[in-house]
N, C-alpha and C. Protein backbone atom coordinates (compact mmCIF):
# COMPACT_ATOMS: atom_id res chain seq x y z
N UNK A 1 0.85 -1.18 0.00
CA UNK A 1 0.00 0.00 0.00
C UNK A 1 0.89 1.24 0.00
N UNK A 2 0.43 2.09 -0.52
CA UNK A 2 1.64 3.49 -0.55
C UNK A 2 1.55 4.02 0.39
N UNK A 3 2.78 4.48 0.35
CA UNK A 3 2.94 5.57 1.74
C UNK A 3 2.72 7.11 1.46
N UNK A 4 1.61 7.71 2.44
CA UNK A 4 1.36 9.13 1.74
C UNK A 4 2.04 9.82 2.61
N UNK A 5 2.37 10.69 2.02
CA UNK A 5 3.90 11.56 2.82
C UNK A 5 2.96 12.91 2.91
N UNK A 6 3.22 13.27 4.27
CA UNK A 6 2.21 14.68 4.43
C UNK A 6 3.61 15.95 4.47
N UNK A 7 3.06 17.14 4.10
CA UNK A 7 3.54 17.83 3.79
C UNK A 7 4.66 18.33 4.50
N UNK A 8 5.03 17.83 6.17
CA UNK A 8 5.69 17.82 7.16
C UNK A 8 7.07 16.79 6.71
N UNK A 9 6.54 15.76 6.25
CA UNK A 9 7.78 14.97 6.09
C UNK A 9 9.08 15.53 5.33
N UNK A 10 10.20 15.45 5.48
CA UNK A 10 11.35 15.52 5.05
C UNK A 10 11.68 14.35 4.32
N UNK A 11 12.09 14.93 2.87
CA UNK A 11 12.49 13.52 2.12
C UNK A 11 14.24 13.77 2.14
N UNK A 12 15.19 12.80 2.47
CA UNK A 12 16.20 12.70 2.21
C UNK A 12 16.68 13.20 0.74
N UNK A 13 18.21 13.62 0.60
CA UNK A 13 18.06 14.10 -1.12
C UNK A 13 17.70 12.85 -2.03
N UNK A 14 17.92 13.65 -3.31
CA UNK A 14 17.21 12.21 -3.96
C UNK A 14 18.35 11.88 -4.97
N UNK A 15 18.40 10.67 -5.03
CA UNK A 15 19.31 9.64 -5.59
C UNK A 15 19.22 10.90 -7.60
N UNK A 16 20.58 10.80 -8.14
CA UNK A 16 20.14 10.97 -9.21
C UNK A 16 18.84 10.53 -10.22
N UNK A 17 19.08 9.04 -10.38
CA UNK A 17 18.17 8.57 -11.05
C UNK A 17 17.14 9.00 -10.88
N UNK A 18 16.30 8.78 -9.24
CA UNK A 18 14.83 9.26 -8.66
C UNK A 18 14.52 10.83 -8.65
N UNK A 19 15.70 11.45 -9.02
CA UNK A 19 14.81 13.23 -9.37
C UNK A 19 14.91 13.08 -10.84
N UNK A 20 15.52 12.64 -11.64
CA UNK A 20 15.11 12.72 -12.94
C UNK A 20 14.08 12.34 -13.24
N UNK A 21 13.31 11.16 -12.92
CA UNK A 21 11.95 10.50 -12.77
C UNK A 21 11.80 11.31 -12.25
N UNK A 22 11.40 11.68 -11.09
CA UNK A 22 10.32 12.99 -10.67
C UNK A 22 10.20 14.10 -11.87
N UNK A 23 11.24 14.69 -12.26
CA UNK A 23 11.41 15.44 -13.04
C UNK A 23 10.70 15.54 -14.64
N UNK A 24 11.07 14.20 -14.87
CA UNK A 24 10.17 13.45 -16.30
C UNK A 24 8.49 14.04 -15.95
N UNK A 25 8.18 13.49 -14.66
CA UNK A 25 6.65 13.41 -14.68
C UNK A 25 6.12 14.78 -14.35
N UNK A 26 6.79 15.87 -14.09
CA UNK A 26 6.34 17.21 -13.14
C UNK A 26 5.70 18.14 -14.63
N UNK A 27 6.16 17.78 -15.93
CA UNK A 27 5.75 18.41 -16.86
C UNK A 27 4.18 17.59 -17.81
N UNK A 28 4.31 16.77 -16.96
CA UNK A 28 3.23 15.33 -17.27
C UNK A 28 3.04 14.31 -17.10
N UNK A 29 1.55 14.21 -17.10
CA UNK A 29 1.86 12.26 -17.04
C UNK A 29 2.40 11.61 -18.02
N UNK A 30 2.85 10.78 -17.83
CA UNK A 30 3.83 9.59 -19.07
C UNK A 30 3.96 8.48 -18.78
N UNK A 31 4.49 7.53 -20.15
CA UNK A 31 4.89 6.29 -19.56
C UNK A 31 6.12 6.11 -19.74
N UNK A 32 6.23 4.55 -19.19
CA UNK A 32 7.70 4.20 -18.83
C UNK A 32 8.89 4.41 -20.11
N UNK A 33 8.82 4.41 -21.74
CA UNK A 33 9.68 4.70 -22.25
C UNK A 33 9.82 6.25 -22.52
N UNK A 34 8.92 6.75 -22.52
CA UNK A 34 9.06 8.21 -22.65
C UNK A 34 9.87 8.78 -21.69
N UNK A 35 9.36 8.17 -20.32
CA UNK A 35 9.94 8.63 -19.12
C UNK A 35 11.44 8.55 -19.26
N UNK A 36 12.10 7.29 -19.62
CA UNK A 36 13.61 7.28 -20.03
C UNK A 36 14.20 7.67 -21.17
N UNK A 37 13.44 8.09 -22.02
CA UNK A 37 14.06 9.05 -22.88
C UNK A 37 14.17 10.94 -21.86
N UNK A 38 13.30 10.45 -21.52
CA UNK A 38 13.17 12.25 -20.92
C UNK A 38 14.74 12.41 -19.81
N UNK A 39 14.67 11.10 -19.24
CA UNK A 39 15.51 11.16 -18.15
C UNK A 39 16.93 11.25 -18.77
N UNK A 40 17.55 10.76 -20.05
CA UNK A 40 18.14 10.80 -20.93
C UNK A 40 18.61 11.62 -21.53
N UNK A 41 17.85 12.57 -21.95
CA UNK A 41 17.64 14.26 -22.26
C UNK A 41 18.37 15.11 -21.41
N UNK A 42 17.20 15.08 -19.92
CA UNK A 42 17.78 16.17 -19.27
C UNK A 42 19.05 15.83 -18.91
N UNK A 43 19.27 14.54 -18.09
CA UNK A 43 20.66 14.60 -17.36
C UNK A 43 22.09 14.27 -18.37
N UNK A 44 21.40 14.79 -19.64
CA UNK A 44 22.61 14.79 -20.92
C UNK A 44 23.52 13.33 -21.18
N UNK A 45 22.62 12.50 -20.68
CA UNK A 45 23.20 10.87 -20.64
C UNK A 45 23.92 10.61 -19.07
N UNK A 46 24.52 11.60 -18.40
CA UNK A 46 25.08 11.40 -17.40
C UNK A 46 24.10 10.29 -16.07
N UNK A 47 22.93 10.00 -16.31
CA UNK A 47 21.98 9.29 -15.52
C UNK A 47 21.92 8.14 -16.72
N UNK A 48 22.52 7.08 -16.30
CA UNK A 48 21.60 6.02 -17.40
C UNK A 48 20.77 4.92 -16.79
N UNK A 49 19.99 4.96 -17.59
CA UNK A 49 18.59 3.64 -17.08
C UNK A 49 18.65 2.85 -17.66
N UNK A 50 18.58 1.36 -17.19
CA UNK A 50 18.40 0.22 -18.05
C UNK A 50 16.89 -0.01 -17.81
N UNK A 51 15.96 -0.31 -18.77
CA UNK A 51 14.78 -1.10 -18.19
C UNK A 51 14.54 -1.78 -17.04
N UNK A 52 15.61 -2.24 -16.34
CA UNK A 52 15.34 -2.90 -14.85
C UNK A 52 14.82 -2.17 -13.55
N UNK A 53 16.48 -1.16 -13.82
CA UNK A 53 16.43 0.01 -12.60
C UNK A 53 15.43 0.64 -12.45
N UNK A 54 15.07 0.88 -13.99
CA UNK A 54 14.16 2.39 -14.35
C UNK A 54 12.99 1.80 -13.97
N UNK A 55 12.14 0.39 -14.19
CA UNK A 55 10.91 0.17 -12.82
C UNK A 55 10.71 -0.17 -11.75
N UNK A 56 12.71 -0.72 -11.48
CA UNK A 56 12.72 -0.92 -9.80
C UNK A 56 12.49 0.27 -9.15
N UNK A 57 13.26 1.74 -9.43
CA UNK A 57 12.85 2.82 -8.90
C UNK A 57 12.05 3.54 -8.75
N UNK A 58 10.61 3.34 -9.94
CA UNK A 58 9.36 3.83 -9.90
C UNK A 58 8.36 2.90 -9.18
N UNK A 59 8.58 1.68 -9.05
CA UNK A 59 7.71 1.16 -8.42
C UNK A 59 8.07 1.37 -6.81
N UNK A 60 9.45 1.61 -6.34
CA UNK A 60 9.65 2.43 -4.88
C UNK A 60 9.09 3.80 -5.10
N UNK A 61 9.35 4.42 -5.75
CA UNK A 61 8.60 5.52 -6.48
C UNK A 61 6.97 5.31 -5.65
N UNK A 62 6.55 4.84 -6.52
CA UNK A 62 4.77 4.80 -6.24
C UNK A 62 4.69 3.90 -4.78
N UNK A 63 5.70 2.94 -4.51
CA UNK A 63 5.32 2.35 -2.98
C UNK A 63 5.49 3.90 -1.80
N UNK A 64 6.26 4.84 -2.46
CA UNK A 64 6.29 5.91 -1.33
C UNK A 64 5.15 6.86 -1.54
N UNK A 65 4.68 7.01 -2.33
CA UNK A 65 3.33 7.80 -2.81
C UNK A 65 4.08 9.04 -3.31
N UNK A 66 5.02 8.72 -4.30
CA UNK A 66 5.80 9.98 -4.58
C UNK A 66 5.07 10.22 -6.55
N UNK A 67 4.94 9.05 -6.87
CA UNK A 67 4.59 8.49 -8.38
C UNK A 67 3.10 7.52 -8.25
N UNK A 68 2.19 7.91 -9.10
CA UNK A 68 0.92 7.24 -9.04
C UNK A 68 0.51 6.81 -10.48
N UNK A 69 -0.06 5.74 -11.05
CA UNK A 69 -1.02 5.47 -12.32
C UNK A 69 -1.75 6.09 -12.32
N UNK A 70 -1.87 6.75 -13.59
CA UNK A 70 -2.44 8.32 -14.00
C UNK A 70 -4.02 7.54 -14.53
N UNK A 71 -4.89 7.73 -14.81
CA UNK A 71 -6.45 7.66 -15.56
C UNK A 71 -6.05 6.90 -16.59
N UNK A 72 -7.11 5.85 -16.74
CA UNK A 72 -6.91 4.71 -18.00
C UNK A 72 -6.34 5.80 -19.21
N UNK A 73 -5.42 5.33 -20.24
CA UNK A 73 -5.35 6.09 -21.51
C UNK A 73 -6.39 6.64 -22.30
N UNK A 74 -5.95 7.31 -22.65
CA UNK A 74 -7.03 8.35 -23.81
C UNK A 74 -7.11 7.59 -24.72
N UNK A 75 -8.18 7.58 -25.15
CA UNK A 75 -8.65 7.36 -26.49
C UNK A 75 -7.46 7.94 -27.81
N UNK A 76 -7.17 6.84 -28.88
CA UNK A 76 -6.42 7.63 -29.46
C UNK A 76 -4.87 6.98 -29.02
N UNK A 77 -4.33 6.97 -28.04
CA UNK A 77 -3.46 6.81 -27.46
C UNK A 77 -3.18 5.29 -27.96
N UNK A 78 -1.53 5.09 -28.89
CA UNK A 78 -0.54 4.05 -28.76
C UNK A 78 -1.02 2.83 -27.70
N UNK A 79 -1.50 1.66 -27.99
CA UNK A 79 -1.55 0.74 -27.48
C UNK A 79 -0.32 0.41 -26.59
N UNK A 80 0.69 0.49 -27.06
CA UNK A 80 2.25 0.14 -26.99
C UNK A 80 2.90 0.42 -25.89
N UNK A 81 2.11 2.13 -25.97
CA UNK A 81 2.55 2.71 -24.43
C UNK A 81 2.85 2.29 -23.26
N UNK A 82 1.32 1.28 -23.10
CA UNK A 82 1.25 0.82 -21.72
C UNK A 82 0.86 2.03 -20.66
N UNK A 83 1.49 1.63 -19.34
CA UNK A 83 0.66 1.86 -18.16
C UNK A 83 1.26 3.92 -18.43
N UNK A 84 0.41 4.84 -17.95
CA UNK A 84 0.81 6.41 -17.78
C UNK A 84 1.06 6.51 -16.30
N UNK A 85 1.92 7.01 -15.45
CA UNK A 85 2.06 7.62 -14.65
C UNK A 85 2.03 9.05 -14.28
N UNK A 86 1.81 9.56 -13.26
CA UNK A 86 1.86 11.11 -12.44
C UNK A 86 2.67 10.98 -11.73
N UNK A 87 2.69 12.02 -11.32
CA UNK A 87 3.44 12.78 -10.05
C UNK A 87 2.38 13.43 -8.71
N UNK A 88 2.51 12.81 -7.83
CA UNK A 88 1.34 12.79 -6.87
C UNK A 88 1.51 14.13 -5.96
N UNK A 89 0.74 14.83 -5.50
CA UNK A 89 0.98 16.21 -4.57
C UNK A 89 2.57 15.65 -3.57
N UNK A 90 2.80 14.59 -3.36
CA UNK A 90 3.73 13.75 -2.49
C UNK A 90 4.84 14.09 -3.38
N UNK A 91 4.88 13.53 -4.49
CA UNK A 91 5.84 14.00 -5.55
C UNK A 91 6.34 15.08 -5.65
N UNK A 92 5.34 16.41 -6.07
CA UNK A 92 5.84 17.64 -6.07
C UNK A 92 6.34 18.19 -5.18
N UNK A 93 5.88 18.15 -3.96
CA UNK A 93 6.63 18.37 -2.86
C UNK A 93 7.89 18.05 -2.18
N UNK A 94 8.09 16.31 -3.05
CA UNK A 94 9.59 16.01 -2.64
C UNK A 94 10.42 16.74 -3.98
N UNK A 95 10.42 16.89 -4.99
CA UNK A 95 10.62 17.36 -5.87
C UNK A 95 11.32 19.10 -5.59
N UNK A 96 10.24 19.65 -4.87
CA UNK A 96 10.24 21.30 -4.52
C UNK A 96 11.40 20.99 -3.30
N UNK A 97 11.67 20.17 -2.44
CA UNK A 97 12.26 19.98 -1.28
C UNK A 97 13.90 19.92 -1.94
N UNK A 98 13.61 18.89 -3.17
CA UNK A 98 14.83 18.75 -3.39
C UNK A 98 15.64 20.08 -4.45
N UNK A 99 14.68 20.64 -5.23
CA UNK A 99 15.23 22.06 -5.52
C UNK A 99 15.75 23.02 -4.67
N UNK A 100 15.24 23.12 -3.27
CA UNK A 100 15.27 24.25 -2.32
C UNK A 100 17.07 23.49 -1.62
N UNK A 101 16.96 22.49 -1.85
CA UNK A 101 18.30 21.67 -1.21
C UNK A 101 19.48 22.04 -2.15
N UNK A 102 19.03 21.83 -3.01
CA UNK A 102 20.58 22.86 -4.30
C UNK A 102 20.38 23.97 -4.34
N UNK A 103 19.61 24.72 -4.29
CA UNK A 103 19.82 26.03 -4.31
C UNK A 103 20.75 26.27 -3.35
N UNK A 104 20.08 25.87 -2.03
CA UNK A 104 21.22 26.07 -0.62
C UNK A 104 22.72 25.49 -0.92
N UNK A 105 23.05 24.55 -1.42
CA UNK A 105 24.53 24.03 -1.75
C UNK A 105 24.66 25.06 -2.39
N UNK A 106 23.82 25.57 -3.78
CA UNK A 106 24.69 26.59 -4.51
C UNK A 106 25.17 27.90 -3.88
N UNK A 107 23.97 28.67 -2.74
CA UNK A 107 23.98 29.54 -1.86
C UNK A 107 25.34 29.10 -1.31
N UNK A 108 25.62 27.93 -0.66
CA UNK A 108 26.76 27.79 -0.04
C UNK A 108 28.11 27.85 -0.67
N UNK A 109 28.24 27.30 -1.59
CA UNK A 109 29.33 27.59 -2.54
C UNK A 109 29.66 28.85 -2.67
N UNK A 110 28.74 29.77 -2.91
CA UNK A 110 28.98 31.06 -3.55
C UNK A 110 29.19 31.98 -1.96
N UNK A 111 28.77 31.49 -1.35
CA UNK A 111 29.18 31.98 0.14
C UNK A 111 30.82 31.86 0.22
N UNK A 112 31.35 31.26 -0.23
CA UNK A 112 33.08 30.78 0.13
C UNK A 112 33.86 30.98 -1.52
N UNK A 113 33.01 31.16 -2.47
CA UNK A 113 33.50 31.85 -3.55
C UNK A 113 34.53 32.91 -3.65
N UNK A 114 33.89 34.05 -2.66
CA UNK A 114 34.35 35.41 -2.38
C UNK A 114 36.25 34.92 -1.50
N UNK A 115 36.25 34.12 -0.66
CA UNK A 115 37.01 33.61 0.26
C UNK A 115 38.37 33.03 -0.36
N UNK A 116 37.74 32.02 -1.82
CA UNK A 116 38.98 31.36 -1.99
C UNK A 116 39.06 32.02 -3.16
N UNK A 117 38.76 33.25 -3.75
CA UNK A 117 39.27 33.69 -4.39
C UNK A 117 40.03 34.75 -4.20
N UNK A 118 40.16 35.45 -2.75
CA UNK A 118 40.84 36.39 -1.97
C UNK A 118 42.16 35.45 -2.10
N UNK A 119 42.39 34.49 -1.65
CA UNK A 119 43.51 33.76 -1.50
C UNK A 119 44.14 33.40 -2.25
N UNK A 120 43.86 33.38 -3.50
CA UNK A 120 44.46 33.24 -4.84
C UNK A 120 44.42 34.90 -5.62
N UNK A 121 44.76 35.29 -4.95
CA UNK A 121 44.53 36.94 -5.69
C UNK A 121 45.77 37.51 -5.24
């Protein structure tokens, strides 16, 4: 049964692979090959998915209530596709958690920017 994560919870950062999947789905629902092309895209190949990983991690994915099966397919819609997934309010929120977490590394970096470049000057 999934776990619904209330808005209080703190998600640990997230593994490369699992914010690119988040990431795939925050612009839509999709399915599983689209999803790894997308993941493919953004992280410029530097994330790679084999078919294994890529539904071992969504199905922890959806066991945390982070990723959900989106509404039977549309009409119209590629047989081929298979199953569509979302991104659940659980999702966006770990998602937003984990943006606000690099920003702060970057904040921090640029905090000591000023520092080690005095020292080399």
């Amino acid at each position: 049964m999934p776990r619904d994560r209330s808005s209080s919870d703190s998600v640990p950062p997230l593994k490369p692979a699992v914010f690119y999947i988040l990431l795939a789905l925050a612009a839509g629902d999709s399915y599983g090959y689209a999803m790894m092309q997308t993941v493919r895209q953004a992280s410029q190949g530097q994330v790679p998915l084999r078919t294994g990983s890529f539904y071992r991690h969504l199905a922890r994915l959806i066991d945390e209530g982070l990723v959900a099966e989106s509404s039977p397919r549309r009409t119209g819609d590629d047989p081929r596709r298979g199953t569509y997934y979302r991104l659940t309010a659980s999702g966006h929120r770990a998602l937003n958690q984990e943006r606000q977490r690099l920003v702060s590394l970057l904040d921090a970096i640029d905090q000591i920017r000023p520092v080690a470049q005095k020292r080399h000057a």
